[in-house]
Protein backbone atom coordinates (compact mmCIF):
# COMPACT_ATOMS: atom_id res chain seq x y z
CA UNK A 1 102.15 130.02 54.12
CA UNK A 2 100.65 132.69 56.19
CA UNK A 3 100.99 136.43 56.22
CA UNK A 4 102.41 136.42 59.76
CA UNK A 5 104.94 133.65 59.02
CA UNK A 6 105.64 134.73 55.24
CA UNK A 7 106.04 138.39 57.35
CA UNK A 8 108.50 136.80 59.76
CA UNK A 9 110.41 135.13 56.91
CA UNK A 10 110.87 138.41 55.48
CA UNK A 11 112.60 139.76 58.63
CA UNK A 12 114.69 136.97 59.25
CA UNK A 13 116.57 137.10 55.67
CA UNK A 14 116.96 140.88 56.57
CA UNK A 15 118.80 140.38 60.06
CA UNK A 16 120.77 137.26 58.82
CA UNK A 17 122.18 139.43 56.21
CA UNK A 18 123.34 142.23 59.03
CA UNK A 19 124.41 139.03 60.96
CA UNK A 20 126.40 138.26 57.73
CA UNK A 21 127.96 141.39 56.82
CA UNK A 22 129.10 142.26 60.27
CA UNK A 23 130.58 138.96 61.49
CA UNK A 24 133.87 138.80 62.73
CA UNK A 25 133.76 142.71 62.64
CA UNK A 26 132.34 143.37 65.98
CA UNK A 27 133.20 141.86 69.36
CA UNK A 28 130.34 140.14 71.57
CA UNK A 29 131.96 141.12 74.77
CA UNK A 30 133.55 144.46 74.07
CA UNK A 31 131.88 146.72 77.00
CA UNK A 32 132.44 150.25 78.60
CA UNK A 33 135.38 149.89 80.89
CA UNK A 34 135.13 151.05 84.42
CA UNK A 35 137.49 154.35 83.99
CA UNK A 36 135.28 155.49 81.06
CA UNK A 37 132.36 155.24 83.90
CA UNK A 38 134.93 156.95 86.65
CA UNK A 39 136.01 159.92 83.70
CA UNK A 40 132.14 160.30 82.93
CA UNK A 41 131.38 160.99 86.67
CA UNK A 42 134.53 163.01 87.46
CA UNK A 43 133.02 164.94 84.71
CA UNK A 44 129.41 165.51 86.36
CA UNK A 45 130.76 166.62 89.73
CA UNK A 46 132.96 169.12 88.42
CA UNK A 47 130.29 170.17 85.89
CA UNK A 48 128.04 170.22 89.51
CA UNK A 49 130.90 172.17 91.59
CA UNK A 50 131.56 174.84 88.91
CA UNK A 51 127.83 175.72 89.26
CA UNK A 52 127.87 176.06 92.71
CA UNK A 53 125.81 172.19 93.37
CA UNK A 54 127.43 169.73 95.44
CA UNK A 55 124.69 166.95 94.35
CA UNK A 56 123.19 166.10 91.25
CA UNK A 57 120.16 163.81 90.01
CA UNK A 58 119.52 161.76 87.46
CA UNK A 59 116.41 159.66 86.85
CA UNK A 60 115.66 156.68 83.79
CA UNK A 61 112.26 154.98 83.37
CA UNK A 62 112.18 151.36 83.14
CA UNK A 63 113.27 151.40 79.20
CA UNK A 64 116.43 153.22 79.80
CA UNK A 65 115.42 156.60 79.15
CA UNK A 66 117.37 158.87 80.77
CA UNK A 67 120.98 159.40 81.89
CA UNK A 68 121.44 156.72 85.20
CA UNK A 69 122.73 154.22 82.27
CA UNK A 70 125.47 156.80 81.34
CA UNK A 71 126.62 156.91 84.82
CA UNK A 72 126.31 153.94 86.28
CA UNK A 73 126.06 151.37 83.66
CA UNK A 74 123.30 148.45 83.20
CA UNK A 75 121.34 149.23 86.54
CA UNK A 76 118.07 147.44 85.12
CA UNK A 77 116.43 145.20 82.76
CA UNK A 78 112.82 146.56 82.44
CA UNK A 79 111.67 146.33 86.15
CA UNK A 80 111.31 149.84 86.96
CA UNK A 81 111.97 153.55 87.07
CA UNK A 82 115.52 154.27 88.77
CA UNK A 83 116.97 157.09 89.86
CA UNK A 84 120.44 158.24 90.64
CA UNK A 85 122.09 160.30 92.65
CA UNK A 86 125.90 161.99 92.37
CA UNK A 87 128.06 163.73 94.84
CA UNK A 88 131.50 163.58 96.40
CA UNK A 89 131.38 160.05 96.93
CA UNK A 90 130.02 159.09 93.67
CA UNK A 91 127.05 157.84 91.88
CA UNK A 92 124.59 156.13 94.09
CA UNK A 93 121.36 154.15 92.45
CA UNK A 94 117.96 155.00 94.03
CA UNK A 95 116.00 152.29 93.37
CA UNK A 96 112.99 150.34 95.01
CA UNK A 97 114.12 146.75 96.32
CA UNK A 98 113.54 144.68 92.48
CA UNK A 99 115.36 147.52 90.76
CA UNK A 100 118.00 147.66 93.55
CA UNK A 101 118.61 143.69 93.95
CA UNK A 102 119.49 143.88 89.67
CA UNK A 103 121.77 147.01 89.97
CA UNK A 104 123.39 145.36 92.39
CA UNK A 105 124.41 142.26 90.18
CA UNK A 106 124.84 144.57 87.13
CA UNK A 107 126.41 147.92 87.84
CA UNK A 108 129.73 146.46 89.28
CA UNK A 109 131.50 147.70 86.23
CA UNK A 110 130.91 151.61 87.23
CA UNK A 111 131.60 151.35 90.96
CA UNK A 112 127.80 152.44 91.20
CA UNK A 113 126.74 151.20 94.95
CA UNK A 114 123.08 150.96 95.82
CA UNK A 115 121.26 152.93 98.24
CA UNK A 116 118.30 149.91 97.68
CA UNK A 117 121.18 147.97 99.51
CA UNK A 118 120.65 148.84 103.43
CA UNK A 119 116.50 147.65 102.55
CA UNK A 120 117.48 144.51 100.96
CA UNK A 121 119.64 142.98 103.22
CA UNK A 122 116.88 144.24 106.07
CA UNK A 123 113.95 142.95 104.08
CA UNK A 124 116.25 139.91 103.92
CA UNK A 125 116.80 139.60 107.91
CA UNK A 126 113.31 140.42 108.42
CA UNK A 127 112.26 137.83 105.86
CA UNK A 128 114.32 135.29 107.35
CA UNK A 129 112.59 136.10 110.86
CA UNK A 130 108.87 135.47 109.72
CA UNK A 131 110.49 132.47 108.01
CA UNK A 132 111.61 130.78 111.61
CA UNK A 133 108.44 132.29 113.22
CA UNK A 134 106.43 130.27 109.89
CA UNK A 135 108.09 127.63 111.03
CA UNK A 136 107.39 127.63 114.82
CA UNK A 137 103.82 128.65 113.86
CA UNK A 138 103.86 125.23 111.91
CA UNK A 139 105.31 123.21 114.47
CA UNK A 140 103.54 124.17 116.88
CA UNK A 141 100.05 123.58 114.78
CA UNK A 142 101.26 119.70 114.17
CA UNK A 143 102.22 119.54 117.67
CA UNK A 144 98.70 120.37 119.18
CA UNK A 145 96.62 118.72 115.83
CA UNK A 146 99.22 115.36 115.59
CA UNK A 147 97.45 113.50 118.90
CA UNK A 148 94.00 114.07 116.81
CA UNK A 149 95.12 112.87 113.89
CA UNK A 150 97.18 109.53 115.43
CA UNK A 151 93.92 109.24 117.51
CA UNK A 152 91.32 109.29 114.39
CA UNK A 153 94.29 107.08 112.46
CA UNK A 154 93.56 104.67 115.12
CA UNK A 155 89.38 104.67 115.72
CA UNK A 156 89.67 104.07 111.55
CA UNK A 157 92.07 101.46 111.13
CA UNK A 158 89.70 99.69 114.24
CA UNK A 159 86.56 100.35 111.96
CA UNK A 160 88.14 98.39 109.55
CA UNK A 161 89.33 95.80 111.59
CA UNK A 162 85.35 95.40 112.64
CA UNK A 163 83.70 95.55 109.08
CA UNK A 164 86.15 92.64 108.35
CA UNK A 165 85.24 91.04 110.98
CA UNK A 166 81.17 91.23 110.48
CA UNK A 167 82.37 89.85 106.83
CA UNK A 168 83.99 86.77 107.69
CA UNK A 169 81.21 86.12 110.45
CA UNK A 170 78.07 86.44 107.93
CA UNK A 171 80.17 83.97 105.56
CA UNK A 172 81.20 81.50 108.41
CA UNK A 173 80.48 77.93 108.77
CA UNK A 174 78.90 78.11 112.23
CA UNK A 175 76.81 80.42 114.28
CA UNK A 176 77.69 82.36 117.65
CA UNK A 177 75.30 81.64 120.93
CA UNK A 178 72.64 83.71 121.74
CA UNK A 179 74.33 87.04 123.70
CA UNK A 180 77.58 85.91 122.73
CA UNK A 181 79.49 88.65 121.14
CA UNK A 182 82.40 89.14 118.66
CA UNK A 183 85.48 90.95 119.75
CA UNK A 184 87.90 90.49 117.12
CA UNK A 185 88.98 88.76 114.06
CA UNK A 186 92.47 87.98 112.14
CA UNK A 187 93.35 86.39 109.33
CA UNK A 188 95.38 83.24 110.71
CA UNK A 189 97.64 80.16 110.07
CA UNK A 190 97.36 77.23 112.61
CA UNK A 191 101.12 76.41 112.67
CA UNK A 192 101.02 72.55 113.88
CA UNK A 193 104.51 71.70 114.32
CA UNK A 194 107.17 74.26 115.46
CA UNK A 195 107.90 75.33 112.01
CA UNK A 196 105.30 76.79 109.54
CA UNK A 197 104.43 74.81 106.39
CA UNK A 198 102.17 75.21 103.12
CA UNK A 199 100.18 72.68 104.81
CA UNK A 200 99.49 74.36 107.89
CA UNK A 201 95.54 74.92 107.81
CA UNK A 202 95.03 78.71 106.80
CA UNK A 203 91.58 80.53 107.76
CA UNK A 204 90.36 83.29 110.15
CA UNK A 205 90.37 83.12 114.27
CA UNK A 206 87.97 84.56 116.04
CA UNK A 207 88.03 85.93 119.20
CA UNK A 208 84.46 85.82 121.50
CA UNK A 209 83.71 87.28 125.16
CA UNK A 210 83.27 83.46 125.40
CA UNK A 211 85.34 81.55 123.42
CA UNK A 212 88.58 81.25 120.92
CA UNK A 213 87.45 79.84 117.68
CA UNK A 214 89.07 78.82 114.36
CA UNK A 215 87.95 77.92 111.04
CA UNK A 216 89.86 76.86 108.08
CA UNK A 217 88.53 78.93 105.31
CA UNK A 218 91.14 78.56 102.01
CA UNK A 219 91.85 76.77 98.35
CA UNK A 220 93.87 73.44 98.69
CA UNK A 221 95.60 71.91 95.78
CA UNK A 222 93.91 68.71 95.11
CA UNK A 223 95.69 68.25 92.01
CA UNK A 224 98.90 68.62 90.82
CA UNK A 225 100.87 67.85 87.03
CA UNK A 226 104.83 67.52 87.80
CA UNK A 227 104.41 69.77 91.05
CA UNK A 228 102.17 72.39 88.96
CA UNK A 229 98.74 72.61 90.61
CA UNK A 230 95.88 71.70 88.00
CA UNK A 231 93.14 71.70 90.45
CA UNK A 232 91.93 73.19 93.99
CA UNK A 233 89.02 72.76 96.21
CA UNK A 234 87.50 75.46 98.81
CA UNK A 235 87.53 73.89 102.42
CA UNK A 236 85.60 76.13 105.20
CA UNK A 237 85.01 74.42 108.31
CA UNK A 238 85.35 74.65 111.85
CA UNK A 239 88.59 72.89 113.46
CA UNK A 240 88.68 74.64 117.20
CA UNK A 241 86.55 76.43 119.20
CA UNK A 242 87.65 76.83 123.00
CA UNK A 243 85.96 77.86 125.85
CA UNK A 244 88.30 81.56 126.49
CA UNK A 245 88.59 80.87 130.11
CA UNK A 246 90.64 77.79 129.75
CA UNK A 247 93.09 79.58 128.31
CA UNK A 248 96.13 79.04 130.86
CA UNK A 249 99.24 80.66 129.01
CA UNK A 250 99.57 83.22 126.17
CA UNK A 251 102.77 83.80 124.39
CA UNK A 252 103.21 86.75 121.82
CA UNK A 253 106.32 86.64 119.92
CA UNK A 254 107.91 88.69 116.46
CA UNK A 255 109.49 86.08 114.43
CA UNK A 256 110.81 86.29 111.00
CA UNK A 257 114.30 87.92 109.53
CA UNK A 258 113.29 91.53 110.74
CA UNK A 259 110.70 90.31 113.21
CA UNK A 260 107.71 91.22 111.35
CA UNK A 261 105.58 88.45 111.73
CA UNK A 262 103.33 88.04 114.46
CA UNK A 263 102.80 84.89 116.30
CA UNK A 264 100.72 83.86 119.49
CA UNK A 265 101.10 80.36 121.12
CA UNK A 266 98.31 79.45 123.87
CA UNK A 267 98.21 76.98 126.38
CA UNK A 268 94.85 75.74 127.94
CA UNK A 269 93.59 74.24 131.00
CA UNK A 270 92.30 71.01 131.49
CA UNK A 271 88.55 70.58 129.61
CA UNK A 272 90.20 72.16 126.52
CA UNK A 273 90.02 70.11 123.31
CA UNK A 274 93.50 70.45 123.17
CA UNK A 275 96.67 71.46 125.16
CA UNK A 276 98.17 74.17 123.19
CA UNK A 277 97.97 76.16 119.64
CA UNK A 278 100.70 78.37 117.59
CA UNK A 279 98.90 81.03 115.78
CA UNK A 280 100.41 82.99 112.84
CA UNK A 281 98.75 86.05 112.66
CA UNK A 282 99.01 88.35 109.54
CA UNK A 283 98.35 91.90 109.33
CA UNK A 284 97.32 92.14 113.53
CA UNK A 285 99.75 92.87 116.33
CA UNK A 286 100.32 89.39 118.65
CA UNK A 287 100.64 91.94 121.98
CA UNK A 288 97.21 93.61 121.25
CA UNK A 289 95.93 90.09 120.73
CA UNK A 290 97.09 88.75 124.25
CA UNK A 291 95.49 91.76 125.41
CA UNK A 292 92.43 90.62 124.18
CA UNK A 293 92.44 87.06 125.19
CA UNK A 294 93.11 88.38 128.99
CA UNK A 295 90.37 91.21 128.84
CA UNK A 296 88.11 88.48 127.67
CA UNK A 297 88.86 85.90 130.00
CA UNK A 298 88.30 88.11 133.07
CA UNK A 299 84.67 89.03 131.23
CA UNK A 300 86.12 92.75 130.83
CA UNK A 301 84.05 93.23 127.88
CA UNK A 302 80.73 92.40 129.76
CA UNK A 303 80.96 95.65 131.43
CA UNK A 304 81.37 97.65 128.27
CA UNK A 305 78.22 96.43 126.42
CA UNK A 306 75.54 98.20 124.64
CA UNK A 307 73.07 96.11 125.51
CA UNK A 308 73.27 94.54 129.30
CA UNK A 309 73.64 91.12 129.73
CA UNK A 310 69.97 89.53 130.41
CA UNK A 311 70.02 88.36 134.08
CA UNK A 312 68.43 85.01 133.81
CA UNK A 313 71.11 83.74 131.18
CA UNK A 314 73.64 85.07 134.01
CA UNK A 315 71.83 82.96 136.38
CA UNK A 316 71.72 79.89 134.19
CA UNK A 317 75.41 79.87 134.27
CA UNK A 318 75.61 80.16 137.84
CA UNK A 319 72.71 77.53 138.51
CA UNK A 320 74.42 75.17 136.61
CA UNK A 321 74.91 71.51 138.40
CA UNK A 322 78.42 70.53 139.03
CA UNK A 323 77.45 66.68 138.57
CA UNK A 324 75.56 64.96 136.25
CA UNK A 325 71.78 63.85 138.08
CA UNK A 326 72.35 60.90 135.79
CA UNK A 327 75.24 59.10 136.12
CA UNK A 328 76.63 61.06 138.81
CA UNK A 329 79.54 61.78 136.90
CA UNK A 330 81.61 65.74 137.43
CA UNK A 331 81.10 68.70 135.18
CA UNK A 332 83.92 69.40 134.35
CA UNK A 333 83.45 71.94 131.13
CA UNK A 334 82.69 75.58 131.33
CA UNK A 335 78.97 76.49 130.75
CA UNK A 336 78.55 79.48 128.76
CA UNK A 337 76.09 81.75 127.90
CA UNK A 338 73.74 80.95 125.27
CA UNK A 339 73.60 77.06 126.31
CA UNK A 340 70.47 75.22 127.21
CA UNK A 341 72.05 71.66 127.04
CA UNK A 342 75.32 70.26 128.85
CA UNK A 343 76.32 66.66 128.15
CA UNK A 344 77.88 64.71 130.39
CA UNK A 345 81.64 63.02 129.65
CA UNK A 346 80.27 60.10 130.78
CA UNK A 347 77.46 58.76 130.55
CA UNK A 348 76.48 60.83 127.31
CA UNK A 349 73.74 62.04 129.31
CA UNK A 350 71.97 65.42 128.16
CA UNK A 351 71.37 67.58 130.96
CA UNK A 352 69.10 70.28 130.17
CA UNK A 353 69.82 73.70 131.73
């Protein structure tokens, strides 16, 4: 055992013996009454008049030193000096605004008002003022800041979009056309029939200024113990790719209990390799996609690019021959950019561009 604690030992046995001896003896809430307080003051003024004073002082440093106790009671608990001063009307406390605020809660016993009182319930109103004008200050901050913030919320989020994008095209199965350029990129189910199913084809669809393009890209069960799946395969590969300006129809919809999935069903124009496709997409908003589609198909994005479209691959588009010099047979299928063959529908003819 230490000194200190064999020290504080020591002390303990001493008070728990006072403790012992005087219990039951003296009462825990026995406390000056407020006419002893009243008889004590009566006794100051009169003590004041005789002498010819019509106001006295009294003053008590922050341990209780001095006589404002004896007038007015428990007027402080260690927070400062206090004075106090008593006249006709009484004892009053002079205080600053922490010594004032406890005499106030403590001194009720005596009578003894505060003259702290007028300053605290001003520095009160006047604290409540900055308050509301904090408070405008801060609204008015967001208010001018909060179109930055959605604004850089936005350009981020679209960063991310793009770097996931770039991903899936370095890891896809095929290859886009020479000035062909990526505009977007969601993670996608193809849903065949009108209602989605686990066997729906799952995978990415890509969004060209040329064309729509989708490619399966996910683990199918080829194996299963009483409906357990024991083994899967990974199957990447190409199933659509779509020449964007076909694209006749586009339908966004919000399906699902609270409408939070986002679907897209397009229709296409004669060529296509199909008629129409339901898209589920997940995590990617099916308006901003059929804004897209549109901005694409009316070559919006040409007009935006970095690098300017080089004019003879323009030309090569437009040069194009509407019949086959074979067969004689109509093109009918878009020629895009980035082609140097065509072949014909036919007579399987390869028509060199």
């Amino acid at each position: 055992m230490t000194a200190k604690t064999t020290r504080l030992n020591s002390e303990w046995k001493k008070i728990a013996k006072v403790i012992a001896a005087y219990d039951g003896k003296i009462d825990p809430l026995f406390s000056t009454p407020p006419a002893e307080f009243k008889r004590r003051q009566r006794l100051v003024k009169e003590a004041l008049s005789e002498h010819g004073y019509d106001v006295g002082f009294v003053f008590s440093d922050e341990h209780y030193a001095g006589d404002v106790p004896y007038l007015g009671g428990n007027t402080n608990i260690s927070i400062e000096q206090v004075a106090g001063a008593i006249g006709p009307t009484g004892i009053h406390v002079i205080a600053g605004l922490e010594g004032g605020y406890v005499a106030e809660q403590l001194a009720a016993r005596s009578g003894t008002p505060s003259l702290a009182q007028p300053y605290l319930s001003q520095a009160k109103s006047q604290l409540s003022a900055l308050e509301s004008k904090v408070s405008a200050a801060k609204s008015t901050i967001e208010g001018i800041f909060s179109p930055f913030t959605n604004d850089a919320n936005k350009i981020t989020a679209h960063l991310t979009e793009i770097s996931w994008m770039l991903t899936q095209l370095s890891q896809a199965t095929f290859q886009l056309m020479p000035t062909e350029a990526a505009i977007m990129a969601v993670s996608a189910t193809w849903v065949k029939s009108g209602k989605e199913s686990k066997d729906d084809p799952q995978g990415v669809l890509f969004l060209t200024d040329q064309r729509l393009i989708f490619e399966q890209n996910q683990e199918v069960a080829t194996k299963k113990v009483l409906f357990v799946v024991t083994e899967k395969q990974k199957v990447q590969k190409l199933l659509m790719e779509v020449p964007v300006v076909l694209t006749q129809n586009i339908k966004p919809s919000k399906q699902g209990l609270f409408g939070h999935e986002d679907h897209i069903e397009l229709s296409f124009a004669s060529g296509a390799p199909m008629n129409n496709v339901h898209f589920h997409l997940n995590g990617q908003d099916c308006n901003a996609w059929q804004g897209l589609i549109n901005r694409a198909k009316v070559k919006d994005f040409d007009k935006g690019r970095s690098v300017p479209l080089d004019k003879a691959d323009v030309e090569k588009v437009k040069t194009a021959p509407s019949q086959c010099p074979i067969c004689g047979g109509a093109i009918t299928k878009p020629v895009l950019r980035g082609m140097d063959t065509i072949t014909c529908d036919y007579c399987g003819g390869v028509i060199r561009l």
